[in-house]
N, C-alpha and C. Protein backbone atom coordinates (compact mmCIF):
# COMPACT_ATOMS: atom_id res chain seq x y z
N UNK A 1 -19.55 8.76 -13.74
CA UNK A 1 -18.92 8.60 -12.44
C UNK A 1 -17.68 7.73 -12.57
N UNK A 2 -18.23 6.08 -12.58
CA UNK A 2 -16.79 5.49 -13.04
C UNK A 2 -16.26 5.00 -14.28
N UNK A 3 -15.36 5.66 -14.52
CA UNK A 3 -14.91 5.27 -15.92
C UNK A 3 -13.55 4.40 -15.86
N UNK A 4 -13.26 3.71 -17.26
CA UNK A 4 -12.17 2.87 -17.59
C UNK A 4 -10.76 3.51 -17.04
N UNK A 5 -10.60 4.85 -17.32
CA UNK A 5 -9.64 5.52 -16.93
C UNK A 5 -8.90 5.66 -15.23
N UNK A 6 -10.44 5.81 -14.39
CA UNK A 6 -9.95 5.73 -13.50
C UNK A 6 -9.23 4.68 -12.45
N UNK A 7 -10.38 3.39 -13.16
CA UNK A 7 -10.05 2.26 -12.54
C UNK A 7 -8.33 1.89 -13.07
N UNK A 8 -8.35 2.55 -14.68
CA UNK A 8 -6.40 2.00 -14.75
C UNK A 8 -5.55 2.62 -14.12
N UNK A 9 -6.08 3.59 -14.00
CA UNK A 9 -5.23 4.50 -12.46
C UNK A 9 -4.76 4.07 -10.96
N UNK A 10 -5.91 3.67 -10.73
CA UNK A 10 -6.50 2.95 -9.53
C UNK A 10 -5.47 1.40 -9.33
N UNK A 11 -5.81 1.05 -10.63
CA UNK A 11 -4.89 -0.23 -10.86
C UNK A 11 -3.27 0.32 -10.65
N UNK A 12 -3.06 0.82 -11.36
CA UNK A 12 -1.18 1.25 -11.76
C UNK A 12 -0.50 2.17 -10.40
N UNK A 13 -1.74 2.52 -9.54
CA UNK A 13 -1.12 3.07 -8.05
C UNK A 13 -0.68 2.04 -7.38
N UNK A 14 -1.73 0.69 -7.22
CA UNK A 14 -1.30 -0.33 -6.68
C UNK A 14 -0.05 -1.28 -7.10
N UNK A 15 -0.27 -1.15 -8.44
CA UNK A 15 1.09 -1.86 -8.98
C UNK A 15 2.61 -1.26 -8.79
N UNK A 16 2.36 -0.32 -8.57
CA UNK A 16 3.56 0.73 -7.95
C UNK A 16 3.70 0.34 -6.69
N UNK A 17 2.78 0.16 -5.69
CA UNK A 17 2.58 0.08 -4.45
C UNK A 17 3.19 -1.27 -4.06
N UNK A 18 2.57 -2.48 -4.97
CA UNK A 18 3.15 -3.85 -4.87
C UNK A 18 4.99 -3.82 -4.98
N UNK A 19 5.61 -3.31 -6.32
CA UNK A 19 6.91 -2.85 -6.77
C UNK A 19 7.47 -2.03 -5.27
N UNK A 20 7.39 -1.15 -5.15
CA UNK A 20 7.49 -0.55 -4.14
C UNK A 20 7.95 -1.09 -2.48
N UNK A 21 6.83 -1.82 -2.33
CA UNK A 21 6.77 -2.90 -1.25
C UNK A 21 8.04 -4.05 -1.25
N UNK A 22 7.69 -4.58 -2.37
CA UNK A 22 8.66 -5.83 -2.89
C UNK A 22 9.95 -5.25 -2.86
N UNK A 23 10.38 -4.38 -3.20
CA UNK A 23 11.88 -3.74 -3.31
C UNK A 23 12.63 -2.86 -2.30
N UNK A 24 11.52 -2.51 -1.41
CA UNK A 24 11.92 -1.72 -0.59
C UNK A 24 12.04 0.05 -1.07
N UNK A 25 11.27 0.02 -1.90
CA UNK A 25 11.66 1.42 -2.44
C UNK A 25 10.60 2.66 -1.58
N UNK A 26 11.46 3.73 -1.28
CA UNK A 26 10.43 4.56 -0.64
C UNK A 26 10.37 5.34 -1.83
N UNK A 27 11.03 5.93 -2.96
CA UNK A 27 11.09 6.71 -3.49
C UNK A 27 9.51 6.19 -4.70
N UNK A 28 9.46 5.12 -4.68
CA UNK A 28 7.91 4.79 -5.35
C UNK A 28 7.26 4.90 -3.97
N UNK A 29 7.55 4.37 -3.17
CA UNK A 29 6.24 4.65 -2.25
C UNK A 29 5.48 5.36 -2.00
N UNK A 30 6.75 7.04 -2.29
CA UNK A 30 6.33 8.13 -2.19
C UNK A 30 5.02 8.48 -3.05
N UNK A 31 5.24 7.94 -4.41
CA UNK A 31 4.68 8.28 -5.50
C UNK A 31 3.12 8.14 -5.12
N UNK A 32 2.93 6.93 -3.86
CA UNK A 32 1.60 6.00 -4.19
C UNK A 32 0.20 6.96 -3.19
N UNK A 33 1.09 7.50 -1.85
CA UNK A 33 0.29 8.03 -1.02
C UNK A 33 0.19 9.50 -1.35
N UNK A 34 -0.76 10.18 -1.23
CA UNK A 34 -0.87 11.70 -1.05
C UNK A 34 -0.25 12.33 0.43
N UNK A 35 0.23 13.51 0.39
CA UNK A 35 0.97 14.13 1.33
C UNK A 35 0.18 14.22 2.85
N UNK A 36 -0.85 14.05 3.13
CA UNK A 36 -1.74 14.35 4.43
C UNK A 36 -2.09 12.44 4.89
N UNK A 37 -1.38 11.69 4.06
CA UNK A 37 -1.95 10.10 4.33
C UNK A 37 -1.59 9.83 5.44
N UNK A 38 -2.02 8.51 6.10
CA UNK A 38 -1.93 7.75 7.25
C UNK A 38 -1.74 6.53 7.48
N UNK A 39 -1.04 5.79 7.91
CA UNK A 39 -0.89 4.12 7.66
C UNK A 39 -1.17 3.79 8.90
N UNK A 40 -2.60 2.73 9.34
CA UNK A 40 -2.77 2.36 10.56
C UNK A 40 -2.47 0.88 10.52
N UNK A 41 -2.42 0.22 11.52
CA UNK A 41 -2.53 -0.84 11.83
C UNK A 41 -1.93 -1.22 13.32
N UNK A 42 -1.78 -2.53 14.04
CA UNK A 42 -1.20 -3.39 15.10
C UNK A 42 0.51 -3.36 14.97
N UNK A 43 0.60 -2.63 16.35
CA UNK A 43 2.15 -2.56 16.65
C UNK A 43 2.50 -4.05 17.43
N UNK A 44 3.98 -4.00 17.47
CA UNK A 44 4.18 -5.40 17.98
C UNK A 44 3.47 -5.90 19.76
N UNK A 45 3.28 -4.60 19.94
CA UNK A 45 2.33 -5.25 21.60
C UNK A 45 0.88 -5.71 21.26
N UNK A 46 0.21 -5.33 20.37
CA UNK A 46 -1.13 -4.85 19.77
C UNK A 46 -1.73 -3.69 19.85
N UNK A 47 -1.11 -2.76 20.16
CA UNK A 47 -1.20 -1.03 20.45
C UNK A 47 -1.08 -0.22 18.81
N UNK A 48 -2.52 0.17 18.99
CA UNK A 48 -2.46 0.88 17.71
C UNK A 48 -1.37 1.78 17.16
N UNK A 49 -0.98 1.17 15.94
CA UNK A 49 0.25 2.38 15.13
C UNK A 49 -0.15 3.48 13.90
N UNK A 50 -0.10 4.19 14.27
CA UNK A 50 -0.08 5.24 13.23
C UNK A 50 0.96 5.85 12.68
N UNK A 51 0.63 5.76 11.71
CA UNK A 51 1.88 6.38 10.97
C UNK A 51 1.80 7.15 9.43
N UNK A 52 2.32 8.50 9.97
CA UNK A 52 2.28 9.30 8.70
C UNK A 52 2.92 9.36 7.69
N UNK A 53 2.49 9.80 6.53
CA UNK A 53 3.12 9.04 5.14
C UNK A 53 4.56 9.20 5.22
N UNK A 54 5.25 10.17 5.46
CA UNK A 54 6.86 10.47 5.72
C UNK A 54 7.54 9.30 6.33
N UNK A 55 6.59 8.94 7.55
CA UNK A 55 7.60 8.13 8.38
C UNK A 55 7.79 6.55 7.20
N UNK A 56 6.11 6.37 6.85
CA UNK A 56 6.06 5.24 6.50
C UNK A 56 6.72 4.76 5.19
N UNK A 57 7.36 6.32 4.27
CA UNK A 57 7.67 5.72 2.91
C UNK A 57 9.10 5.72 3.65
N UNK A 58 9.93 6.76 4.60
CA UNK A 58 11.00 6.42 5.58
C UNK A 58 11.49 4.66 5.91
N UNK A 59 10.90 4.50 6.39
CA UNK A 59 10.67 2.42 6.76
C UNK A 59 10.99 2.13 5.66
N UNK A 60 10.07 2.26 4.60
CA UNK A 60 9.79 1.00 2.87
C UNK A 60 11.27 1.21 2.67
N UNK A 61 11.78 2.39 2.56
CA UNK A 61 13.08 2.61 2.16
C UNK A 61 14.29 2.18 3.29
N UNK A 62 14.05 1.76 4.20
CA UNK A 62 15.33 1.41 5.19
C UNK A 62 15.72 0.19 4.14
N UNK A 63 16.90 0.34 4.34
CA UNK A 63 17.85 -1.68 3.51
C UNK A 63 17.05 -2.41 4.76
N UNK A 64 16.82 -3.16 3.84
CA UNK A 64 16.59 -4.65 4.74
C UNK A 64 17.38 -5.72 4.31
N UNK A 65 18.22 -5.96 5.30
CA UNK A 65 19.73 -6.70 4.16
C UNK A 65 19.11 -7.96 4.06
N UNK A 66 19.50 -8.33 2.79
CA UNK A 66 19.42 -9.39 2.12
C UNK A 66 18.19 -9.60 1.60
N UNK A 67 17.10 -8.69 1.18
CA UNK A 67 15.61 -8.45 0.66
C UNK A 67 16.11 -8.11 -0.64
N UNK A 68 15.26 -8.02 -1.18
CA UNK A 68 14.16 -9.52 -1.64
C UNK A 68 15.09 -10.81 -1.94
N UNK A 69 14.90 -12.14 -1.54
CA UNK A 69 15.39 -13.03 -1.33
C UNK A 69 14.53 -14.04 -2.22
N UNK A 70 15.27 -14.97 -3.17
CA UNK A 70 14.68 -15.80 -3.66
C UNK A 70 13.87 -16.50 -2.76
N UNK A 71 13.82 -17.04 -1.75
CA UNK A 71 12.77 -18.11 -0.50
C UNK A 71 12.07 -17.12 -0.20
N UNK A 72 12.38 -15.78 -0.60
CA UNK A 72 10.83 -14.87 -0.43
C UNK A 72 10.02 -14.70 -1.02
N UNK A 73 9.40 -15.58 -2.41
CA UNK A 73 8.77 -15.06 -3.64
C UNK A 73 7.93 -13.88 -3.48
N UNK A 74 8.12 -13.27 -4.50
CA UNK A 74 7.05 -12.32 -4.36
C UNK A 74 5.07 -12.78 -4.66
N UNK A 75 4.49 -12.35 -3.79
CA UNK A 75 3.04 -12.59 -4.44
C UNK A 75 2.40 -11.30 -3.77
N UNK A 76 1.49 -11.07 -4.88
CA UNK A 76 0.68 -9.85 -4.29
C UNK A 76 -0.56 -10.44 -5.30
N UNK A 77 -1.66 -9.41 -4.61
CA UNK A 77 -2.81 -9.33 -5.55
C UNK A 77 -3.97 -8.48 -5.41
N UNK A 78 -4.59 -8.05 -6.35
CA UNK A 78 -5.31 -6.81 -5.80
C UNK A 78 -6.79 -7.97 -5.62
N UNK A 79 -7.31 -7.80 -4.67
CA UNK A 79 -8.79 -8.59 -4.37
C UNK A 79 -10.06 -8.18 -4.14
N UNK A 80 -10.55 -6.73 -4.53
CA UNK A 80 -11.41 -5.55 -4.87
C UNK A 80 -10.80 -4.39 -4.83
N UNK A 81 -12.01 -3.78 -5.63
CA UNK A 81 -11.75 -2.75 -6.21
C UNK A 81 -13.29 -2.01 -5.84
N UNK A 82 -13.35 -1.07 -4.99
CA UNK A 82 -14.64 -0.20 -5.18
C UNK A 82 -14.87 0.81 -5.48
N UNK A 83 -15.48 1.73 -5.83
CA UNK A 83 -15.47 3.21 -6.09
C UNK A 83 -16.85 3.43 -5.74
N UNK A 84 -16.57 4.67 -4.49
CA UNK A 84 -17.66 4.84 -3.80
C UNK A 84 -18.14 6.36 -3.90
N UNK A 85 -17.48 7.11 -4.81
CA UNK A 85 -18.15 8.24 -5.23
C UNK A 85 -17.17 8.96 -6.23
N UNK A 86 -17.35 9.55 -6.61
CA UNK A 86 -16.84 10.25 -7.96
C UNK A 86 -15.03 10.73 -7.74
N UNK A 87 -14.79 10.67 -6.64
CA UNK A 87 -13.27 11.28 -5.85
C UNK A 87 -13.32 10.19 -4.82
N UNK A 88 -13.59 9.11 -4.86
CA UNK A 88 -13.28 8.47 -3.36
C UNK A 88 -13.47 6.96 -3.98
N UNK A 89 -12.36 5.98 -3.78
CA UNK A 89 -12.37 4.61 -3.76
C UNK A 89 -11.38 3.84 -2.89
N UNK A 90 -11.88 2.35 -2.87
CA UNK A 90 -10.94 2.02 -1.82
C UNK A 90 -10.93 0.08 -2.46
N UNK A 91 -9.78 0.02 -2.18
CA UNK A 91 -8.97 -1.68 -2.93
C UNK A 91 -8.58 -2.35 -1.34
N UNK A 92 -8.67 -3.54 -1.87
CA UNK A 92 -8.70 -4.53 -0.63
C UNK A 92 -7.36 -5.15 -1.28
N UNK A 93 -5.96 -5.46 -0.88
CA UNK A 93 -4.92 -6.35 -1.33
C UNK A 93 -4.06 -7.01 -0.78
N UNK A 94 -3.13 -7.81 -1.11
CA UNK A 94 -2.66 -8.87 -0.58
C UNK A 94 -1.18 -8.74 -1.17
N UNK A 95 -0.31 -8.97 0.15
CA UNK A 95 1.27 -8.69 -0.54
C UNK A 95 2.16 -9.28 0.64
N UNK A 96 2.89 -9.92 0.18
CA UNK A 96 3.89 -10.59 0.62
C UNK A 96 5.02 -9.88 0.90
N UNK A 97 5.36 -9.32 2.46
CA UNK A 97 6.97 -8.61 2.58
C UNK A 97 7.68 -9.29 2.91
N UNK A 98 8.84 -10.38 2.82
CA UNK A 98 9.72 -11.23 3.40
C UNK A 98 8.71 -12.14 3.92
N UNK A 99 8.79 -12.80 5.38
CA UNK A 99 8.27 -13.80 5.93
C UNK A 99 6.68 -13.51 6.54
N UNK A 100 6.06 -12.22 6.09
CA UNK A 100 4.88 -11.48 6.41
C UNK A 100 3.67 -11.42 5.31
N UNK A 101 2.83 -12.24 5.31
CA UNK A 101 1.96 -11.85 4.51
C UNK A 101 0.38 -10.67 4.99
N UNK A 102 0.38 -9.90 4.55
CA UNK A 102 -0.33 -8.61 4.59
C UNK A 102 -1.60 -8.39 3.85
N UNK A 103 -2.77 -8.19 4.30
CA UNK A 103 -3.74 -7.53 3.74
C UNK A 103 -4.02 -6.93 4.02
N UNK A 104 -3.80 -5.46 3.18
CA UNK A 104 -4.26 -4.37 3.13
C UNK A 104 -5.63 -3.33 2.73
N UNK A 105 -6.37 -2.49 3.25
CA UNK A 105 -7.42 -1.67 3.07
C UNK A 105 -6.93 -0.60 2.20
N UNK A 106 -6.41 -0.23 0.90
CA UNK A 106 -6.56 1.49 0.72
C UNK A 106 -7.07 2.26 0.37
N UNK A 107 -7.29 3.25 0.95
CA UNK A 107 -8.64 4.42 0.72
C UNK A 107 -8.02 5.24 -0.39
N UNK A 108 -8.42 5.62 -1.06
CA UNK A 108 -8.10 6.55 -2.48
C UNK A 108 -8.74 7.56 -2.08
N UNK A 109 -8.41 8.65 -2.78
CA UNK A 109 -9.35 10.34 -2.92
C UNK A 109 -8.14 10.90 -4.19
N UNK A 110 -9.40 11.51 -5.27
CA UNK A 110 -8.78 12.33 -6.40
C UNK A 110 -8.66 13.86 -5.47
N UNK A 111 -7.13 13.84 -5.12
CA UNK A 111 -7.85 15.64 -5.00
C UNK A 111 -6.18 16.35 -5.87
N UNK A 112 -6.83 17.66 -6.07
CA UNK A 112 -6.77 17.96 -7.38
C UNK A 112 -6.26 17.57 -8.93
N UNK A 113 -7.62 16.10 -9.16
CA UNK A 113 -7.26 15.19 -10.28
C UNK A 113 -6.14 14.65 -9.96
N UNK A 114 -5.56 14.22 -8.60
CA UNK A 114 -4.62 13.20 -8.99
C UNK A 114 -5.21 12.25 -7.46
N UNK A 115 -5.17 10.99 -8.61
CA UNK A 115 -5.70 9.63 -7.63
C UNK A 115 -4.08 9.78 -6.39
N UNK A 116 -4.57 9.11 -5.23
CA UNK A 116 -3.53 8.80 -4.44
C UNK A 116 -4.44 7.83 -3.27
N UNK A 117 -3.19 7.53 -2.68
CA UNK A 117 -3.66 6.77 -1.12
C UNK A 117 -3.61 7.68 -0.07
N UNK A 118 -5.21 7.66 0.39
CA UNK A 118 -5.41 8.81 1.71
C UNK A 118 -4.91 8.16 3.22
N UNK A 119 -5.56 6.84 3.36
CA UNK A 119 -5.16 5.93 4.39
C UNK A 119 -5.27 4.43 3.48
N UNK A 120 -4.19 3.88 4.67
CA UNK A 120 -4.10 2.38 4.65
C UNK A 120 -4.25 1.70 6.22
N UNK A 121 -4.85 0.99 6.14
CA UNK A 121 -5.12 -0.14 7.44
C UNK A 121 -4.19 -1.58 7.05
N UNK A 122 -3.58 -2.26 7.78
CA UNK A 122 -2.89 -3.59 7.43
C UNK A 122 -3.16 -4.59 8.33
N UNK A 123 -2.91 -5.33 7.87
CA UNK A 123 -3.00 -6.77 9.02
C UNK A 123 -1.90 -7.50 8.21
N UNK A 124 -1.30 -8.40 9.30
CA UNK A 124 -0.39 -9.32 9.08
C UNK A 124 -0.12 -10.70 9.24
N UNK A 125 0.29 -11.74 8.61
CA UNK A 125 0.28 -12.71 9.48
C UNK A 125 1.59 -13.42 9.05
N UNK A 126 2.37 -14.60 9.78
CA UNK A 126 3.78 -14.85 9.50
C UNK A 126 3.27 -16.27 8.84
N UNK A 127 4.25 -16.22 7.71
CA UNK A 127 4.32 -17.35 6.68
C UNK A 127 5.42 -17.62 6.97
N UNK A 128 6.12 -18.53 6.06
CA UNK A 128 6.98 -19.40 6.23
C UNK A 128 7.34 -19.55 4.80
């Protein structure tokens, strides 16, 4: 069921995902989610946001002038890792966008042999 292989997979989506994040790149972002994904979380009223992978690797990629900023260090970290059936796992992580620190839920699914992100859930909170 779980092997070494998958978990470095599992690992190197997220590390893309962290890169990605940190730089603003949609064109990795793209790489990280599968085409049918979903990004949920709290809009600025508290009204649920959804958002489909297009829009959301759309955003990663807008300029955000003057990102990444030295007084922004980067920190991320992956803080589990589960695998809950032979095609299905999900990582709990932590990533710093500018003045926002984020922990994230992502759900994985192998479908046809290639790992990706099916959904993500986020939460946020403002650092300094």
């Amino acid at each position: 069921m779980l092997n070494e292989k998958d978990m470095n997979e599992i690992k190197r989506i997220i590390q893309t995902y962290f890169d990605a994040s940190f730089e603003g790149s949609g064109e990795k972002m793209a790489q990280v989610f599968h085409s049918a994904a979903h990004i949920y979380g709290h809009g600025a009223n508290g009204e649920l946001n959804d958002m489909p992978k297009d829009f959301f690797v759309n955003l990663v990629g807008t300029p955000r002038p003057g990102m990444p900023k030295p007084e922004y260090p980067r920190q991320d970290e992956i803080l589990a890792i589960d695998f809950t059936g032979e095609n299905t796992a999900s990582a709990r992580v932590m990533l710093r966008v500018g003045t926002t620190l984020f922990t994230d839920m992502l759900c994985f699914m192998r479908l046809d042999g290639k790992w990706g992100v099916i959904s993500k859930v986020f939460s946020g909170v403002q650092v300094s």
